[in-house]
PDB file of N, CA and C in Angstrom:
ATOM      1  N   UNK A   1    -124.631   6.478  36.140  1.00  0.00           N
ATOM      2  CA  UNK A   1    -125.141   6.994  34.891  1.00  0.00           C
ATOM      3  C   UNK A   1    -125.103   5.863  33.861  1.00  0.00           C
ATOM      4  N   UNK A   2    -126.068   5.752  33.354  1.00  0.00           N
ATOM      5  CA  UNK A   2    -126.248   4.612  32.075  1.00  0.00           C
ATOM      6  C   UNK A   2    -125.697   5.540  30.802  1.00  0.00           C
ATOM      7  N   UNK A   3    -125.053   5.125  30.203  1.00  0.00           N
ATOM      8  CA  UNK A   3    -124.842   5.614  28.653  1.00  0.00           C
ATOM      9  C   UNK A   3    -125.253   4.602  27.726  1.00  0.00           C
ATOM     10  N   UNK A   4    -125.986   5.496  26.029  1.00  0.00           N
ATOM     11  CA  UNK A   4    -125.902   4.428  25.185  1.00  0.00           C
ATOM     12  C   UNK A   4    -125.437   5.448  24.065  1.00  0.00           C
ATOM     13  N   UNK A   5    -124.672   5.809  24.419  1.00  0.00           N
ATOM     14  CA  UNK A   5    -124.173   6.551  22.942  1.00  0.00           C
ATOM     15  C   UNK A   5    -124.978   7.644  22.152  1.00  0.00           C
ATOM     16  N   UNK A   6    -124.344   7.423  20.792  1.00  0.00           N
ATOM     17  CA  UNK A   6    -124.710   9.048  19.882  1.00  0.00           C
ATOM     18  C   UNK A   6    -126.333   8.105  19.272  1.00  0.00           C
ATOM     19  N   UNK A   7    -127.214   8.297  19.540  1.00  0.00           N
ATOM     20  CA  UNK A   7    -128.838   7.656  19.277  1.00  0.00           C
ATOM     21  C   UNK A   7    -129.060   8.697  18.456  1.00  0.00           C
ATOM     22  N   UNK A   8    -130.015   8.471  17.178  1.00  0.00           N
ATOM     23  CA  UNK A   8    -131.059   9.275  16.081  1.00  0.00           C
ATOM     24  C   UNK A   8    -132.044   9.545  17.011  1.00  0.00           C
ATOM     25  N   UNK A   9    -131.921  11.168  16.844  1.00  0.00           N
ATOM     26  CA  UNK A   9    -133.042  11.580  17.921  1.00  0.00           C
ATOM     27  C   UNK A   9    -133.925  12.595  16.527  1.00  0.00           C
ATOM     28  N   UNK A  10    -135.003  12.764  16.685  1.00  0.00           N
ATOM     29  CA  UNK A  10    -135.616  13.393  15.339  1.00  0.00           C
ATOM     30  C   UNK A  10    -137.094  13.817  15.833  1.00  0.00           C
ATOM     31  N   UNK A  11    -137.341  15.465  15.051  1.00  0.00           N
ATOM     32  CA  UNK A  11    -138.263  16.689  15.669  1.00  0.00           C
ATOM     33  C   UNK A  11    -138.578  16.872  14.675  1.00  0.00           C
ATOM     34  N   UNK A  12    -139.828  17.829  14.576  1.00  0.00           N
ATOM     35  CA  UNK A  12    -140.675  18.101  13.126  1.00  0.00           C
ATOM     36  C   UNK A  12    -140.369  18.517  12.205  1.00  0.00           C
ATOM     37  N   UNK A  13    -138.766  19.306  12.833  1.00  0.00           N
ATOM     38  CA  UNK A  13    -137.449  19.799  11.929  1.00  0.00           C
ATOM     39  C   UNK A  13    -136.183  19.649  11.644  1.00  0.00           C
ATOM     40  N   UNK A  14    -135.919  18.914  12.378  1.00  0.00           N
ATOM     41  CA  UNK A  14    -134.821  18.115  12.918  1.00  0.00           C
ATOM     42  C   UNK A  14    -134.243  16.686  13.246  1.00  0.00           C
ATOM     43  N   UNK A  15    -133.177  16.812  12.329  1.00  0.00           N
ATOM     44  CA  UNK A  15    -132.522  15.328  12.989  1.00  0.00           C
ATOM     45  C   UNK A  15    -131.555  15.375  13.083  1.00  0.00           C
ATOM     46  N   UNK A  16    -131.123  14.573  14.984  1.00  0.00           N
ATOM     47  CA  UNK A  16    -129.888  14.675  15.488  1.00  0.00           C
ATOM     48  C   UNK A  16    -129.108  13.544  15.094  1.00  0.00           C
ATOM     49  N   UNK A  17    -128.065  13.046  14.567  1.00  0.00           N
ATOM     50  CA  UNK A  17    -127.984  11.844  14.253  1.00  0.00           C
ATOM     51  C   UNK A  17    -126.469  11.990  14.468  1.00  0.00           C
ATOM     52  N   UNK A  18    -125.832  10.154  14.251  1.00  0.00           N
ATOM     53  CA  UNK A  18    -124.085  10.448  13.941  1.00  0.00           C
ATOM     54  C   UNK A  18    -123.645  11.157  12.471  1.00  0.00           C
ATOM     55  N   UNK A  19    -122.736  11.987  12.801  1.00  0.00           N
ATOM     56  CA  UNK A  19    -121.755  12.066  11.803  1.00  0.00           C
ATOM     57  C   UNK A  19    -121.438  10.483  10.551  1.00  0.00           C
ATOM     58  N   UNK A  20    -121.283  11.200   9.513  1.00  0.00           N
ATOM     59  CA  UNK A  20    -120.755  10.230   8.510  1.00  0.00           C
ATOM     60  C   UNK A  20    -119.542  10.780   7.545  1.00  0.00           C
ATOM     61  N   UNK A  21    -118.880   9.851   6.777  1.00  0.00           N
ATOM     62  CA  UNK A  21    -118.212  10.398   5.883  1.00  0.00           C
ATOM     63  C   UNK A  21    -118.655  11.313   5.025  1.00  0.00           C
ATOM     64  N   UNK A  22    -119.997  11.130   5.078  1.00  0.00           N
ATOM     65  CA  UNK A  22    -121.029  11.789   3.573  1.00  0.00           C
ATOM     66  C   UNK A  22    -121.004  13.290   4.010  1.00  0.00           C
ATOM     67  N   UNK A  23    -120.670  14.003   4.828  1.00  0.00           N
ATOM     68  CA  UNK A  23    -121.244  15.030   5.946  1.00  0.00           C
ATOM     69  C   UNK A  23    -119.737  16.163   5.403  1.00  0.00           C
ATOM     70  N   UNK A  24    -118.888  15.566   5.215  1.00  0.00           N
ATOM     71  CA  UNK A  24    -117.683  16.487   5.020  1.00  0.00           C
ATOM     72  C   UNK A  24    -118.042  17.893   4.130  1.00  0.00           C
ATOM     73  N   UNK A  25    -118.409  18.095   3.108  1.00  0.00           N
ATOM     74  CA  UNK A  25    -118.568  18.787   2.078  1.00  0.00           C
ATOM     75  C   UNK A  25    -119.933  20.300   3.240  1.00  0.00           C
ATOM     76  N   UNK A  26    -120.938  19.353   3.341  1.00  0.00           N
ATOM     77  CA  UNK A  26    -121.755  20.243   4.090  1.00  0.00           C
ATOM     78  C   UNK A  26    -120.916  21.112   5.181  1.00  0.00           C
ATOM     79  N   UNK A  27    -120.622  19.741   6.044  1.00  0.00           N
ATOM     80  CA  UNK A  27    -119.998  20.617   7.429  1.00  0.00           C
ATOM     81  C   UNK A  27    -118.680  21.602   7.038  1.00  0.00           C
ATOM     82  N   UNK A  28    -117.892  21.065   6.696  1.00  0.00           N
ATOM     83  CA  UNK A  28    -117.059  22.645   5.526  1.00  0.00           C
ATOM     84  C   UNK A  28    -117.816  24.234   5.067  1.00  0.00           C
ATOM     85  N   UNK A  29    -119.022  23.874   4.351  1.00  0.00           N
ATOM     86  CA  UNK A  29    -119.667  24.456   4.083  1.00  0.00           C
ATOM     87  C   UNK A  29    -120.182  25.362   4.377  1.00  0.00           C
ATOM     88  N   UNK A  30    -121.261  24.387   5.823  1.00  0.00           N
ATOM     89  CA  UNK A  30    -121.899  24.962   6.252  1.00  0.00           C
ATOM     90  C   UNK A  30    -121.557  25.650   8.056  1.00  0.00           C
ATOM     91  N   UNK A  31    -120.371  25.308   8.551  1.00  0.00           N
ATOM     92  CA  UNK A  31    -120.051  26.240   9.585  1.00  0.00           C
ATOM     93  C   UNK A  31    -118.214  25.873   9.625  1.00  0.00           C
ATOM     94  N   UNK A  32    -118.225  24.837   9.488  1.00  0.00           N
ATOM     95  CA  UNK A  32    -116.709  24.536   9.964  1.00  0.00           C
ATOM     96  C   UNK A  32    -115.579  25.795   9.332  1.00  0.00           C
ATOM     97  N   UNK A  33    -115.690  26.269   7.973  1.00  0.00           N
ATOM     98  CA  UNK A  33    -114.965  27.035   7.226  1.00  0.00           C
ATOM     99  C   UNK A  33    -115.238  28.545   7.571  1.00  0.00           C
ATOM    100  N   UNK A  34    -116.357  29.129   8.197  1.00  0.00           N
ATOM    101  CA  UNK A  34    -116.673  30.097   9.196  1.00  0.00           C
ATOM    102  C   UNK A  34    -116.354  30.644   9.864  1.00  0.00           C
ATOM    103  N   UNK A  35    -115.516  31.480   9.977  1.00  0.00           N
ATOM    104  CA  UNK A  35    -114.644  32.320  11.164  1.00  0.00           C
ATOM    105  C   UNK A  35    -115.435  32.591  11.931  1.00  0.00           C
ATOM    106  N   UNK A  36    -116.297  33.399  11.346  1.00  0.00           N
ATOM    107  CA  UNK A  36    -117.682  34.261  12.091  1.00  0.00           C
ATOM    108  C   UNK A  36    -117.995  33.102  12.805  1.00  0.00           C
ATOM    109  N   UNK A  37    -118.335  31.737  12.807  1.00  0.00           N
ATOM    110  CA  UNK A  37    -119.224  30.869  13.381  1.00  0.00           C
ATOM    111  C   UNK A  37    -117.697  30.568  14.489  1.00  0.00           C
ATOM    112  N   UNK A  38    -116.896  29.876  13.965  1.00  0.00           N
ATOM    113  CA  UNK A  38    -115.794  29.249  14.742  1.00  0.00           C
ATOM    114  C   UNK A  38    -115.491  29.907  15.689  1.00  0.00           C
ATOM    115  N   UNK A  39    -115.542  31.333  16.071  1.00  0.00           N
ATOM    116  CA  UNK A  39    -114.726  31.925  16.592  1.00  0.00           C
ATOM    117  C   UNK A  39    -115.492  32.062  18.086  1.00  0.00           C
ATOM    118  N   UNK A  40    -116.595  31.436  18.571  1.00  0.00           N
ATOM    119  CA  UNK A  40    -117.134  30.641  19.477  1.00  0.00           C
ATOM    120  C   UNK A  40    -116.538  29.293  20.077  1.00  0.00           C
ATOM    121  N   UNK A  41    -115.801  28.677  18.860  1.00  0.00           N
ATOM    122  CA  UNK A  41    -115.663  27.250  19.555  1.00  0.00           C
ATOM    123  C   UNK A  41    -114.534  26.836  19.901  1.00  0.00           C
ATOM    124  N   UNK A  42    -113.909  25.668  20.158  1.00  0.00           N
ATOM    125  CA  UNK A  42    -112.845  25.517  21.058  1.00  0.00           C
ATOM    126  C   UNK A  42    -112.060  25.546  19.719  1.00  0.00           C
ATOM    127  N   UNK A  43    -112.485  25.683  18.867  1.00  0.00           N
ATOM    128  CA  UNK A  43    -111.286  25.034  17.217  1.00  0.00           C
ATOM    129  C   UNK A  43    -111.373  26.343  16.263  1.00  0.00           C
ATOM    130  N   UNK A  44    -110.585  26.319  15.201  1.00  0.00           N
ATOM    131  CA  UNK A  44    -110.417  27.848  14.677  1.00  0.00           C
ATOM    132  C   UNK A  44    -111.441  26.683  13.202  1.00  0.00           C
ATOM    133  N   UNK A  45    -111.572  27.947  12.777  1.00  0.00           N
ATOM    134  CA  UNK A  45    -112.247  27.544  10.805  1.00  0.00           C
ATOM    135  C   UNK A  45    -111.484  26.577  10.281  1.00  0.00           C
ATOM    136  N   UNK A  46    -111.964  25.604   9.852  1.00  0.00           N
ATOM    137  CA  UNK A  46    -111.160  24.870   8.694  1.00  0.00           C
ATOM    138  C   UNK A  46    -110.559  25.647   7.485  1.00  0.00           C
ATOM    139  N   UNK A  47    -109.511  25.273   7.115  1.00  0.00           N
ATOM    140  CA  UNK A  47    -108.979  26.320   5.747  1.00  0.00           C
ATOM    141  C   UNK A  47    -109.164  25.165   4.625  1.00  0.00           C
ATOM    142  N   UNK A  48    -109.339  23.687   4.966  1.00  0.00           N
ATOM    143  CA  UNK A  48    -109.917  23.277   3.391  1.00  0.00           C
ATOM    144  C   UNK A  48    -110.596  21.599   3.985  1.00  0.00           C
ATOM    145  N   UNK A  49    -111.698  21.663   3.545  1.00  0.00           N
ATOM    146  CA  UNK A  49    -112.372  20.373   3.668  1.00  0.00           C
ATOM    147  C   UNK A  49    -111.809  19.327   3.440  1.00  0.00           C
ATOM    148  N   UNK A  50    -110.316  19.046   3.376  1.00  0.00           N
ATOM    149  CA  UNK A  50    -109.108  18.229   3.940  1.00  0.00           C
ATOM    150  C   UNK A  50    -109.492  18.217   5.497  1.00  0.00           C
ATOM    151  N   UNK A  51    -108.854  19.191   6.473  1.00  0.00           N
ATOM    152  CA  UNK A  51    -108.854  19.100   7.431  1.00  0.00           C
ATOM    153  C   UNK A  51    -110.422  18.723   7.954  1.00  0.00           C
ATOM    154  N   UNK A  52    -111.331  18.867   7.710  1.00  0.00           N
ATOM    155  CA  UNK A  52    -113.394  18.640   7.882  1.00  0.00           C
ATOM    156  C   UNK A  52    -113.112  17.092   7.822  1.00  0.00           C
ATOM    157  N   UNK A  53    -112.469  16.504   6.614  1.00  0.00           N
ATOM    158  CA  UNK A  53    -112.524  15.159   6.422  1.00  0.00           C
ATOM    159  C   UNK A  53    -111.648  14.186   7.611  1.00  0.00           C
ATOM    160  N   UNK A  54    -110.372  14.983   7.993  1.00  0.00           N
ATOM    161  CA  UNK A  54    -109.421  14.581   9.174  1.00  0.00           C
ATOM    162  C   UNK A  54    -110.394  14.481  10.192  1.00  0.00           C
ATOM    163  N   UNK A  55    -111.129  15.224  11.360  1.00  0.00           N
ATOM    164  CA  UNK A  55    -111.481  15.758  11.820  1.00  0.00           C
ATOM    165  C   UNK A  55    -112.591  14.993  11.971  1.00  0.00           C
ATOM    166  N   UNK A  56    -113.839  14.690  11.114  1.00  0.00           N
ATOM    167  CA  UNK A  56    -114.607  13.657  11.099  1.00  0.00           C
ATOM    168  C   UNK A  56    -114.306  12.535  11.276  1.00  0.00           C
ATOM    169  N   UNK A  57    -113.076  11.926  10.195  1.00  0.00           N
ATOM    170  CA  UNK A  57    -112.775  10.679  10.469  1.00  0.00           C
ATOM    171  C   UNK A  57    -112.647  10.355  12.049  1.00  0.00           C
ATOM    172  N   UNK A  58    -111.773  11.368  12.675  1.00  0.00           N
ATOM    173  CA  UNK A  58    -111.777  11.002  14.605  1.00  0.00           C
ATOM    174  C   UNK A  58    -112.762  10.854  14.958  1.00  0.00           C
ATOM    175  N   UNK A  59    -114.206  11.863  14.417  1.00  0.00           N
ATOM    176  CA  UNK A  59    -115.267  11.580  15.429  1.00  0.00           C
ATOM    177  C   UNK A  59    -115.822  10.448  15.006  1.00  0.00           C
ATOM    178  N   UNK A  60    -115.578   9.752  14.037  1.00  0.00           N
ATOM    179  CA  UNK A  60    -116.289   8.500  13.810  1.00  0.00           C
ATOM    180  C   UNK A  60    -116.084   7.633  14.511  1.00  0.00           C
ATOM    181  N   UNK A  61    -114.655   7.440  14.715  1.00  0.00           N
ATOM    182  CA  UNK A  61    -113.884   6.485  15.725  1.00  0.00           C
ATOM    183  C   UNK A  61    -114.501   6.501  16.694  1.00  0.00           C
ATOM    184  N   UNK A  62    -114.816   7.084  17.589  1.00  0.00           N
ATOM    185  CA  UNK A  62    -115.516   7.411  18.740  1.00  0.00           C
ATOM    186  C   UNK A  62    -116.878   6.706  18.940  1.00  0.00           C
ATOM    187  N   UNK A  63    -118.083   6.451  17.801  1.00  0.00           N
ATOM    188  CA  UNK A  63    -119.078   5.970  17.894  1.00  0.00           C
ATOM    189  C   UNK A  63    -119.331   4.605  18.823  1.00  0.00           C
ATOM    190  N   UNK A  64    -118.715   3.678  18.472  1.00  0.00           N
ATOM    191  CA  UNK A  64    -118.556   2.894  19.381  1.00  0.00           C
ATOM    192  C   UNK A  64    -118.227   2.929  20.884  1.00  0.00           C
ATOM    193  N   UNK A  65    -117.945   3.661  21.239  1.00  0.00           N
ATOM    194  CA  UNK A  65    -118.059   4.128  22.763  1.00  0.00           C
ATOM    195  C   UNK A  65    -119.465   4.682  22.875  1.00  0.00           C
ATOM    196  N   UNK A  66    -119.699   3.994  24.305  1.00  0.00           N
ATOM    197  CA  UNK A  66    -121.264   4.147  24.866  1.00  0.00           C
ATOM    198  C   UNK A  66    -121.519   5.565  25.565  1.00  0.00           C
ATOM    199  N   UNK A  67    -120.159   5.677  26.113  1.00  0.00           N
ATOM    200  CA  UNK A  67    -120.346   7.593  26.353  1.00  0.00           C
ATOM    201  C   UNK A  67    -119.909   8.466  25.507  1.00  0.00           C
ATOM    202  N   UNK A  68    -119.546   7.964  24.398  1.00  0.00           N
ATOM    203  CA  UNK A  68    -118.874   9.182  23.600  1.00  0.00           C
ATOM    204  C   UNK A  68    -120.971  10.030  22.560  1.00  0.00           C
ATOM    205  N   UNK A  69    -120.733  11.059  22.768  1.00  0.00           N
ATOM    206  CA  UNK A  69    -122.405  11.659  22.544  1.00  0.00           C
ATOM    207  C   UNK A  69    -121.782  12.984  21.304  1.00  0.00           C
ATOM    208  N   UNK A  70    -121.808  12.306  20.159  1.00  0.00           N
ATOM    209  CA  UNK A  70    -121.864  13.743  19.201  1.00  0.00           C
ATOM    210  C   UNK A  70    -122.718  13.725  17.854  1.00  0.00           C
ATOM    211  N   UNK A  71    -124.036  14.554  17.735  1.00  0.00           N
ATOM    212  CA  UNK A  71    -124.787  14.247  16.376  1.00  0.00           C
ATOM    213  C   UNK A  71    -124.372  15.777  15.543  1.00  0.00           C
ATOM    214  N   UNK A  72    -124.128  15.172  14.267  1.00  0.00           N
ATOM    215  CA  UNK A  72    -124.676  15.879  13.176  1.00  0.00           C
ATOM    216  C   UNK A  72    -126.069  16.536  13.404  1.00  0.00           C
ATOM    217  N   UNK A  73    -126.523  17.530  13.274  1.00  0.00           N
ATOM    218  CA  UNK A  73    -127.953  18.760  13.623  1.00  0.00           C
ATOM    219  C   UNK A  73    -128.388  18.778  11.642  1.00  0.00           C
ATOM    220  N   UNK A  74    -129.205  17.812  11.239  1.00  0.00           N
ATOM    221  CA  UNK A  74    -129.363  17.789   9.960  1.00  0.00           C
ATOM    222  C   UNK A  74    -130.722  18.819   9.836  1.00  0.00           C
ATOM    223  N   UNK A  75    -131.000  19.836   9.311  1.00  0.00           N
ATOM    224  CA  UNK A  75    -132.226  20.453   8.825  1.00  0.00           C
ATOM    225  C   UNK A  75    -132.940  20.077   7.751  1.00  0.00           C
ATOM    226  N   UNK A  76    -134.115  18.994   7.695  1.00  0.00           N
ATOM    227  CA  UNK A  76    -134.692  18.116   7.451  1.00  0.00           C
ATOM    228  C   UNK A  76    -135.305  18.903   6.003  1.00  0.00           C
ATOM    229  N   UNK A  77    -135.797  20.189   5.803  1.00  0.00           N
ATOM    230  CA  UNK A  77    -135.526  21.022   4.879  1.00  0.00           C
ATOM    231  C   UNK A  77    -134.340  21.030   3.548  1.00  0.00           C
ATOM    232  N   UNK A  78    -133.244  21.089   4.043  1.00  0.00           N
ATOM    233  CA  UNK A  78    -132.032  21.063   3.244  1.00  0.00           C
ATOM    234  C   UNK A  78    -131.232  19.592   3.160  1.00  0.00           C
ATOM    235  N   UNK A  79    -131.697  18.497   3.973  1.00  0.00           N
ATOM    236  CA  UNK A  79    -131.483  16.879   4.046  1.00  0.00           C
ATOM    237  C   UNK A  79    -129.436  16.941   4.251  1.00  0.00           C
ATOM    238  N   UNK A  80    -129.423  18.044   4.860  1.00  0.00           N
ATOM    239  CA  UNK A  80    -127.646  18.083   5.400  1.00  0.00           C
ATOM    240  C   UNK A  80    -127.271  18.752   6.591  1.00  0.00           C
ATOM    241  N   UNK A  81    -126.681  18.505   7.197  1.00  0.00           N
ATOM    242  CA  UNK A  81    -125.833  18.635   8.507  1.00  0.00           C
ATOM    243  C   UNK A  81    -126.045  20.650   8.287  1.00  0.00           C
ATOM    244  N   UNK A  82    -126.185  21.128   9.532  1.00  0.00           N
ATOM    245  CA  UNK A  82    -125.834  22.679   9.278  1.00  0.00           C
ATOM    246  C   UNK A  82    -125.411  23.043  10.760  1.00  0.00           C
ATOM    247  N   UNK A  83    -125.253  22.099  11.467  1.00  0.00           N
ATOM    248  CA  UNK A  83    -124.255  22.052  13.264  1.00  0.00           C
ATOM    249  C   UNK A  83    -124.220  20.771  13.388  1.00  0.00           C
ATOM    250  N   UNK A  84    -123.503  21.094  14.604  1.00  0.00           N
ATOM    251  CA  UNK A  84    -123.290  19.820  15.358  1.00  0.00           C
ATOM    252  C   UNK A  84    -123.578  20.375  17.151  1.00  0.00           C
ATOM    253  N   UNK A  85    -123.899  19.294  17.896  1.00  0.00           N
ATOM    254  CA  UNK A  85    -123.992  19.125  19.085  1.00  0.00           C
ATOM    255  C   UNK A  85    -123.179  18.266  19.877  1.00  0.00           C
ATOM    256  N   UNK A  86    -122.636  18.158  20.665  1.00  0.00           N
ATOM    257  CA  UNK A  86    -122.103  17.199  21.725  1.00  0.00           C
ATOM    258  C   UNK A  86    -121.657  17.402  23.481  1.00  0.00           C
ATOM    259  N   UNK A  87    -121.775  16.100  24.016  1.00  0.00           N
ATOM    260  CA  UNK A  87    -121.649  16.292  25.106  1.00  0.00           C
ATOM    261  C   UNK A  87    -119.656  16.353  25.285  1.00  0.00           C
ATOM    262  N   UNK A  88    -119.583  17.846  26.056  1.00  0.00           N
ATOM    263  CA  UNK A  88    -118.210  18.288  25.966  1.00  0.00           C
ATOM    264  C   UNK A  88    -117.314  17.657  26.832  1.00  0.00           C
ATOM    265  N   UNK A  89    -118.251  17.195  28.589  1.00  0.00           N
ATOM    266  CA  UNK A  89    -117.509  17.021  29.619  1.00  0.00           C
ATOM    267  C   UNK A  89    -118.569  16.015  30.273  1.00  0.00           C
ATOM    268  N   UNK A  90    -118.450  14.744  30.776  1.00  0.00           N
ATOM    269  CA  UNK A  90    -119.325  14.167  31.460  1.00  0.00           C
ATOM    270  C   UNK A  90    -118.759  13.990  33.409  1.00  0.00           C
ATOM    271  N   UNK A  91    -119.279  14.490  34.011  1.00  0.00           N
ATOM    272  CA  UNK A  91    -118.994  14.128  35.813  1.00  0.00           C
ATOM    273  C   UNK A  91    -119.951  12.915  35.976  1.00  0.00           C
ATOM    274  N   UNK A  92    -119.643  11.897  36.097  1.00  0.00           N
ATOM    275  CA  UNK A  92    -120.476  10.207  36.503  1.00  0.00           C
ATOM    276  C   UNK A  92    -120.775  10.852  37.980  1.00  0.00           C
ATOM    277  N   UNK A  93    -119.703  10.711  38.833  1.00  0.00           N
ATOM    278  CA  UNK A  93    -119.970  11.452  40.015  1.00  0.00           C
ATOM    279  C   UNK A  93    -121.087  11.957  40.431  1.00  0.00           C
ATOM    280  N   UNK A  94    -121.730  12.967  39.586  1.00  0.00           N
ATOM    281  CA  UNK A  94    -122.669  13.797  40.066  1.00  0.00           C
ATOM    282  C   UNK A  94    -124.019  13.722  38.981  1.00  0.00           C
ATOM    283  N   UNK A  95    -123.713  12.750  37.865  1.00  0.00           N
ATOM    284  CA  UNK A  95    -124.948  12.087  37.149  1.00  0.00           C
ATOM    285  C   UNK A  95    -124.692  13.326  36.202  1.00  0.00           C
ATOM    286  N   UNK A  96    -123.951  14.182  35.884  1.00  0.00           N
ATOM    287  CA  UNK A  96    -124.068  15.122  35.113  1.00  0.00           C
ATOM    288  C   UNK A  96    -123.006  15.552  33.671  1.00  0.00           C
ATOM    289  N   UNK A  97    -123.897  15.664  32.342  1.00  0.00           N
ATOM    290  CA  UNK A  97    -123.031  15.859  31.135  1.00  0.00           C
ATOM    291  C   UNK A  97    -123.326  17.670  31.003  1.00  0.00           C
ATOM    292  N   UNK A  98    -122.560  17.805  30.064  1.00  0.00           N
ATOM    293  CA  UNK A  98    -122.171  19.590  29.747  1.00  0.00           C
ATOM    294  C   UNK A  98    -122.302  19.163  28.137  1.00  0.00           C
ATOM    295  N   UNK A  99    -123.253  20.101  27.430  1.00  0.00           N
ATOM    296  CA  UNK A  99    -123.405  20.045  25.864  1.00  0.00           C
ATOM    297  C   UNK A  99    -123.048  21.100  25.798  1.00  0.00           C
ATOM    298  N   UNK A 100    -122.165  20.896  24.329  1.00  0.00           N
ATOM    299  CA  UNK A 100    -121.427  22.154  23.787  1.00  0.00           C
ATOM    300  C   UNK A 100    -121.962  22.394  22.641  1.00  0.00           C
TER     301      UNK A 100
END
């Protein structure tokens, strides 16, 4: 399997892109602070865009790795993050990633 990382991928409505510092306030906002939304994902709601800002900072770290795969889901409409996407589990083995 070739990897090249988290790439700007972009649709007539959409852009998948990396996470940034700038993103905290939205992603708080717009699902992280969400029970209703969270209560799908492997992590509970943020209780204050402290923890959004913790939390980002890790995934930033990560960019530099060629397999590490996580974009910000920006709605090109509102010009801010309103999900995120990433690859959860990669098997090289069998050529195969799992998006969460």
């Amino acid at each position: 399997m070739t990897h090249c990382g988290t790439q700007k991928l972009e649709t007539e409505r959409l852009i998948l892109r990396p996470f940034s510092m700038n993103d905290v306030s939205a992603m708080y906002r717009n699902w992280a602070s969400d029970d209703q939304v969270t209560k799908f994902l492997t992590w509970p709601a943020h209780g204050s865009e402290e923890i959004t800002r913790m939390i980002l900072s890790d995934w930033l770290t990560h960019y530099q790795e060629e397999n590490y795969y996580h974009w910000g889901i920006e709605l090109k409409e509102l010009g801010e993050v309103i999900g995120s996407l990433a690859v959860v589990a990669i098997r090289e083995n069998i050529g195969e990633a799992e998006i969460g």
